[in-house]
Every structure is written in structure tokens, then in C-alpha cells.
Protein backbone atom coordinates (compact mmCIF):
# COMPACT_ATOMS: atom_id res chain seq x y z
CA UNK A 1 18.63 -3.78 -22.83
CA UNK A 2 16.06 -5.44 -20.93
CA UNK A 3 16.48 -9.46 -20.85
CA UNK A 4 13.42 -11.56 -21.71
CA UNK A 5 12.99 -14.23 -18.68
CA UNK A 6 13.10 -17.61 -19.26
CA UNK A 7 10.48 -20.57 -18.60
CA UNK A 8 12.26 -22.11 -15.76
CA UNK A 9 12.45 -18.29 -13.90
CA UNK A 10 8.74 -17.25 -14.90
CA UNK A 11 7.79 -20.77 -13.27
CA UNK A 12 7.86 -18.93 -9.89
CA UNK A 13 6.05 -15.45 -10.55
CA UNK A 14 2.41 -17.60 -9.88
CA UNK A 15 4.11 -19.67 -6.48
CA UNK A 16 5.24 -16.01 -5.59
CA UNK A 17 2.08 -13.88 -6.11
CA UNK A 18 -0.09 -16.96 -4.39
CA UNK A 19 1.81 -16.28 -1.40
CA UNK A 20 1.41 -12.47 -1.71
CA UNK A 21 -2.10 -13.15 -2.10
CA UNK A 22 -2.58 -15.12 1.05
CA UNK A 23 -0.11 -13.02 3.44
CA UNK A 24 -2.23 -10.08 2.29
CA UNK A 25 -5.23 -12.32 3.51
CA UNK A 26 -3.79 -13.55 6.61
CA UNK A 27 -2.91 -9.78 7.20
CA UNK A 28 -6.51 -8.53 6.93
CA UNK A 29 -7.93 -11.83 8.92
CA UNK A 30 -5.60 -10.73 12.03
CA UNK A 31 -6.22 -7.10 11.82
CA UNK A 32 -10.31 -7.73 12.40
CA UNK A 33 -9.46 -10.50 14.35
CA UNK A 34 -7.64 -7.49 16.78
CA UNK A 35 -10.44 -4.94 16.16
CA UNK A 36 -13.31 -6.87 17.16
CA UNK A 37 -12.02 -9.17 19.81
CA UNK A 38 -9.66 -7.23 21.53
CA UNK A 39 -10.16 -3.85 20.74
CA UNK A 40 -14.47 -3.25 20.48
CA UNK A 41 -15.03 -3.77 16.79
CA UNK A 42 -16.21 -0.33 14.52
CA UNK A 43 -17.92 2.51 15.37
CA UNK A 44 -18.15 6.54 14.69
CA UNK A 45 -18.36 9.34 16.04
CA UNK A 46 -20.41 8.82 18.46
CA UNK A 47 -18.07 6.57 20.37
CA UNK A 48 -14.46 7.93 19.62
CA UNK A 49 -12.63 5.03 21.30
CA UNK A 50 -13.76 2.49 18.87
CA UNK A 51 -13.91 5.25 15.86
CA UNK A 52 -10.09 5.04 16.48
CA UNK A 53 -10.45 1.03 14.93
CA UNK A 54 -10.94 2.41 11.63
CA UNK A 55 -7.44 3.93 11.37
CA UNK A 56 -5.32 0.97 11.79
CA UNK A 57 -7.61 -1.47 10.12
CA UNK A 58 -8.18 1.09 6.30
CA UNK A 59 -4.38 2.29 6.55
CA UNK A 60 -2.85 -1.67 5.95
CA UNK A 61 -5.58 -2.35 4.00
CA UNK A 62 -5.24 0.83 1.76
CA UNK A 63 -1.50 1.21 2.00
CA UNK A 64 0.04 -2.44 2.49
CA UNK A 65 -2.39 -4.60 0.81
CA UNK A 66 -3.91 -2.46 -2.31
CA UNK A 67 -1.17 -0.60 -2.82
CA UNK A 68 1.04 -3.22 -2.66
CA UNK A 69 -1.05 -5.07 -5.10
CA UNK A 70 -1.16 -2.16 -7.24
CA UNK A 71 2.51 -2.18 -7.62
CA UNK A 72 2.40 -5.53 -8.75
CA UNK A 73 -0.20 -5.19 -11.25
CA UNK A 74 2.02 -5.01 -14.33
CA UNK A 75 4.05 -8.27 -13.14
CA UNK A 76 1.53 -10.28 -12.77
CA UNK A 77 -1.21 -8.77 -15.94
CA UNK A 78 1.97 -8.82 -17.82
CA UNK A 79 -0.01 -9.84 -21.33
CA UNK A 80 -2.60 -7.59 -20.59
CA UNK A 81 -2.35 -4.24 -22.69
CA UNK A 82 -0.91 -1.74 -21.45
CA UNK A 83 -3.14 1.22 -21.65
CA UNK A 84 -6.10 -1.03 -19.67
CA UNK A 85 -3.01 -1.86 -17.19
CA UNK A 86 -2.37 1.94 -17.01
CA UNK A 87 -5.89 2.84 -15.86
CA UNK A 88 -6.16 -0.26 -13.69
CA UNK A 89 -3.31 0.81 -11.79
CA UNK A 90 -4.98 4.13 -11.33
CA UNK A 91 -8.16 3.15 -10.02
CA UNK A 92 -6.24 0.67 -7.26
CA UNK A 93 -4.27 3.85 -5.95
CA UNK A 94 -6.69 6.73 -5.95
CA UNK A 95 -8.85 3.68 -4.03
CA UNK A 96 -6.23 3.63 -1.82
CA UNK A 97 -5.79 7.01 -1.44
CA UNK A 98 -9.58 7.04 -0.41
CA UNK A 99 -9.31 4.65 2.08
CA UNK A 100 -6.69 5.93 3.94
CA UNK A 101 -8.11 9.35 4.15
CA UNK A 102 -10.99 7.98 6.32
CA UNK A 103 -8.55 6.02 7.88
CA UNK A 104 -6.73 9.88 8.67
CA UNK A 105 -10.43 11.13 9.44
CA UNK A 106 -10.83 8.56 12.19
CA UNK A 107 -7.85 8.65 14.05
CA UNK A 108 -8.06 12.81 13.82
CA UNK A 109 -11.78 12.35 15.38
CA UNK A 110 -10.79 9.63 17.89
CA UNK A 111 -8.43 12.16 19.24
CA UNK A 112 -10.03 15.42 19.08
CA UNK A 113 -13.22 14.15 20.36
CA UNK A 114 -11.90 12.49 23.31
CA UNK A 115 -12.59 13.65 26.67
CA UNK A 116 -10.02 15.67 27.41
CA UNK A 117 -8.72 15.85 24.20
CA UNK A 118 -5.69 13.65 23.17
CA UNK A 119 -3.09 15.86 20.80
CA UNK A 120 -2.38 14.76 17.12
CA UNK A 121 0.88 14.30 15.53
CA UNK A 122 3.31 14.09 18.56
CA UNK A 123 4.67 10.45 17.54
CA UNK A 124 7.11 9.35 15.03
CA UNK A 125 4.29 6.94 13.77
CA UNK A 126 2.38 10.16 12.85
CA UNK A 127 5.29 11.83 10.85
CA UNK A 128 6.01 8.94 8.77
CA UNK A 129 2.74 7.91 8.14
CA UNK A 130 1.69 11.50 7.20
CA UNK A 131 4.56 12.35 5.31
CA UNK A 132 3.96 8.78 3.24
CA UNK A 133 0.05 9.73 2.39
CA UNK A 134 1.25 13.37 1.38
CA UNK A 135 3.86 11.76 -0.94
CA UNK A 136 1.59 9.14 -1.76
CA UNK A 137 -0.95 11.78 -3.22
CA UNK A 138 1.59 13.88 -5.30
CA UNK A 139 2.69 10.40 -6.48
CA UNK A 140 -0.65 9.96 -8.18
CA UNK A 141 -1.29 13.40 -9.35
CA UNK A 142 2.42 13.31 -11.41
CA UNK A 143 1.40 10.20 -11.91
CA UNK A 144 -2.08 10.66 -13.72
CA UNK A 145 -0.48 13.70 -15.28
CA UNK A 146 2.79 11.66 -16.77
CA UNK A 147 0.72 8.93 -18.29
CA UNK A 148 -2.85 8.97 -18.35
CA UNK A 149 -2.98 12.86 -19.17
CA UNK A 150 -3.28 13.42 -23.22
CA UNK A 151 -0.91 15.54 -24.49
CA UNK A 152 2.28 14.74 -22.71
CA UNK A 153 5.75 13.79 -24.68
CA UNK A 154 6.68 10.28 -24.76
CA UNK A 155 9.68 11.49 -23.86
CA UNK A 156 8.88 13.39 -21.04
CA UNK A 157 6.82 10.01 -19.76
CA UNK A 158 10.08 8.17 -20.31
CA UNK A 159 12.38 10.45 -18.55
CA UNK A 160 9.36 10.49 -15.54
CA UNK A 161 9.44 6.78 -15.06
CA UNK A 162 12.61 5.47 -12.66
CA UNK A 163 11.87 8.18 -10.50
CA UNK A 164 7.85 7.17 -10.40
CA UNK A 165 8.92 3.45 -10.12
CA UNK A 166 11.27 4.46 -7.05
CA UNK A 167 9.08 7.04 -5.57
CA UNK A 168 6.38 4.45 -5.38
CA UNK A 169 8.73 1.75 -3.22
CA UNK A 170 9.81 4.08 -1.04
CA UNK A 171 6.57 5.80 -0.12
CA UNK A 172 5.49 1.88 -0.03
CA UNK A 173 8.56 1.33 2.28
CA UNK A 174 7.74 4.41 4.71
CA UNK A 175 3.74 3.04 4.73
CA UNK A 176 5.45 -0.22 5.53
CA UNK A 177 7.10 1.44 8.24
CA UNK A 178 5.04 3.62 9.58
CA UNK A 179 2.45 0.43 9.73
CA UNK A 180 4.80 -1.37 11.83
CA UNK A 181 5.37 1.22 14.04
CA UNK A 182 1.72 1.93 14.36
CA UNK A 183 1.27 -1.56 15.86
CA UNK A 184 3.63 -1.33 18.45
CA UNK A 185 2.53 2.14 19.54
CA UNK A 186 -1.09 0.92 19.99
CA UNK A 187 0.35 -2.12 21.39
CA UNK A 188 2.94 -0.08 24.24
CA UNK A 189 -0.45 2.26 25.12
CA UNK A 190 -1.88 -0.47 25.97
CA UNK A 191 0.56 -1.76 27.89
CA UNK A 192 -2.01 -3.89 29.85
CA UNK A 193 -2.80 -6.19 27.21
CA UNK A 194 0.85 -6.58 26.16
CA UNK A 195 3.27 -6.56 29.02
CA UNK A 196 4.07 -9.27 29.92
CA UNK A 197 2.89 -11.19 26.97
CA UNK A 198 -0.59 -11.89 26.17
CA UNK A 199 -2.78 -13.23 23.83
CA UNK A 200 -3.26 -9.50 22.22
CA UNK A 201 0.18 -9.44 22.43
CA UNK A 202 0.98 -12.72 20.39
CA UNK A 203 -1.34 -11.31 18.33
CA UNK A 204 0.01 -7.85 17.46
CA UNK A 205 3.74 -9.22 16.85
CA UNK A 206 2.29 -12.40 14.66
CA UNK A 207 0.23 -9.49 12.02
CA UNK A 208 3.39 -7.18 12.22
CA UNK A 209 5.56 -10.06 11.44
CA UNK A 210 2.81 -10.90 8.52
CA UNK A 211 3.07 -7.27 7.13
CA UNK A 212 6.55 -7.34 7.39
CA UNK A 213 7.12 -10.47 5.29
CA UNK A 214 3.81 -9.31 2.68
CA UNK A 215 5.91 -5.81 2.17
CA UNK A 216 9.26 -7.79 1.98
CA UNK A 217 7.76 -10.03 -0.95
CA UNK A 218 6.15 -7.29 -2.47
CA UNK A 219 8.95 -5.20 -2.98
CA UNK A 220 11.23 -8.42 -4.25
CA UNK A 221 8.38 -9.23 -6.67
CA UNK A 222 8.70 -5.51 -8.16
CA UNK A 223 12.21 -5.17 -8.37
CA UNK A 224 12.79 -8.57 -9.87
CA UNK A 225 14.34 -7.57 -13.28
CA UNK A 226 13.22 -11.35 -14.50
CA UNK A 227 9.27 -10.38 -14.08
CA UNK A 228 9.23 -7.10 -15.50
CA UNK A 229 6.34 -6.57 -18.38
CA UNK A 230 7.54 -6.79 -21.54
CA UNK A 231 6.17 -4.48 -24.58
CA UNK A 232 3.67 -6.22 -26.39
CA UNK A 233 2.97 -5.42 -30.27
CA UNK A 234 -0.25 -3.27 -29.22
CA UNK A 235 1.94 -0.97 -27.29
CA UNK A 236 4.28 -0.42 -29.90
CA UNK A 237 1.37 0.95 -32.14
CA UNK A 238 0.00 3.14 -29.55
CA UNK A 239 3.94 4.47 -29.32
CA UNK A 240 3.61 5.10 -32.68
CA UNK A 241 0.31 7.01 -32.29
CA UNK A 242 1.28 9.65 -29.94
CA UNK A 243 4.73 10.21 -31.45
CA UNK A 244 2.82 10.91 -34.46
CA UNK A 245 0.57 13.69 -32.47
């Protein structure tokens, strides 16, 4: 049975998500901070050593920030209904999803238009990080399917959830990861600007530290039995609609 949290425990969700709200800030402040004072700001094609800037910069926005906020969006909405939650939630990860497929197309172009060439998916950075954006996009498609998708037993939906609710943390915890890992690969090729300890340097560990603590709250936000969304009277009758279909 799920327990109904108190006053005094609720009292913290806003304190909690303020902070999640300005790590994710600080996060995306230090990441352009990086790309355009250290590492030569944006660019495309044309110049495939900056085009690489994209890839870091869209993947932690895309996969750390608005993903992570996506997870959160029925703790913190948690009087909203749950059908405009539903397709809220959505729009937040298939705008992820978008984002970190340019993110994918720029790295892929930084490397194969290189002179000479530089090879593509030789790292353990690349693995994880591929492997979460693969899972990532079958987690939306049985995801759209499951609950947005008319037509599909309540009980089927209900059976679906725990293993969409863990699916998403742990593809969340391998983008965490594989973020994390990114930076200090980028930072160890660059060995110039990091050994022995520079400002770029400082700089890398202080956003890596940032995204670690930003994933860390995240996923204690999400699994915190005390915030979970509980059904409102709306939901009930839209329960009762489709298992009258």
C-alpha cells in the first residue's frame, strides 16, 4: 500500500528540487564556460575540431539535465493530472532524444572528417554512452506504446511500469556515467591543459563533480517513496474509462 507523506516530509520536496534546479544550471554555465573559453566555442562542419563542442555540451544537456528533469516531473507536478503529466513527460524525452542525436551527429563528423581520420567507438566512453541512447530510445517507444498508445490493457500498463520506472534510472545512471567518463577522456587527450593541474583542469573536475551530485539528487528525489504522486480523483475516472473499453 503506498503511504501518503506527511507535511513535515513534503516540506523538503521544494528545498530539494531548488537545488536540482540550480546544479542543473551551474552544470550548463560550466559546460559553455569550457566550450567557448577553453575549447573554441561552436561550429560545423566546416571546422570539425570545434563541431566536436556540440557533443559534450547537447549530451548533459539532453541526457543529465532534461532527462533528469523529466524523471522528476511527476514528483514535483504531483497535483497536476495525470494524463497532461503523461504527455509532458513525453515531449521532455523524445526532446532529449533529439538533442542527443545531434550531439551523436557531431562527434561522428568531428571524427570522420578529421584529417587523417580519427576512428569511432574504440573507448569505453563510446560503449556506454551508445548503449544508454539505444536503450534510451526503446525506452520511449515501449514507453509511448504502454501508456500514451489507445488501446492497451490497464493491466498490461500496470504490469509494464517497475520495469519502465527502473529501466529509466539505470539508462539515467549509464548517461550519468558515460558523462563522467566523457569528461575525463576529453580532459586526458588533452593532457596539456590538464596535467599538471590547470585552470581547464579545475574546471573539468568542478562540472564533473556538479553532474555527479545533480544525478545523485536526481535519482534520490525519484526513488523517495515519501514524494511519489498520488492518484488524484480525475485519474480514477479515466481508470474507469478505459476499463470500461
Amino acid at each position: 500500500m503506498n503511504r501518503l507523506a506527511n507535511e513535515s516530509e513534503m516540506k523538503w520536496m521544494p528545498l530539494l528540487y531548488g537545488v536540482t534546479a540550480g546544479l542543473s544550471s551551474l552544470v550548463i554555465v560550466l559546460m559553455l564556460v569550457w566550450t567557448f573559453h577553453f575549447r573554441g566555442g561552436f561550429a560545423w562542419q566546416d571546422f570539425p575540431s570545434i563541431q566536436f563542442n556540440w557533443h559534450p555540451v547537447l549530451m548533459v544537456v539532453s541526457f543529465i539535465v532534461l532527462y533528469g528533469h523529466g524523471i522528476l516531473v511527476y514528483r514535483l507536478l504531483r497535483n497536476e493530472p495525470k494524463k497532461k503529466l503523461k504527455l509532458l513527460h513525453a515531449v521532455m524525452m523524445i526532446t532529449a532524444l533529439l538533442l542527443a542525436s545531434i550531439g551523436l551527429k557531431a562527434v561522428f563528423d568531428s571524427h570522420n572528417l578529421a584529417e587523417p581520420p580519427i576512428d569511432n567507438l574504440y573507448t569505453l566512453h563510446s560503449w556506454i554512452g551508445l548503449s544508454a541512447v539505444i536503450c534510451f530510445a526503446l525506452q520511449w517507444l515501449f514507453g509511448f506504446v504502454s501508456f500514451l498508445f489507445p488501446g492497451v490493457r490497464h493491466s498490461l500498463r500496470s504490469s509494464y511500469m517497475p520495469l519502465h520506472v527502473f529501466g529509466g534510472l539505470m539508462i539515467f545512471g549509464m548517461a550519468s556515467t558515460a558523462a563522467l567518463m566523457g569528461l575525463l577522456e576529453k580532459a586526458i587527450f588533452t593532457r596539456a591543459s590538464y596535467a599538471p593541474l590547470t585552470a581547464e583542469g579545475i574546471l573539468i573536475n568542478c562540472t564533473g563533480i556538479a553532474i555527479a551530485s545533480l544525478s545523485i539528487l536526481i535519482v534520490y528525489i525519484a526513488t523517495r517513496w515519501q514524494y511519489k504522486r498520488q492518484p488524484l480523483p480525475e485519474d480514477e475516472l479515466l481508470l474507469a474509462d478505459q476499463l470500461a473499453e
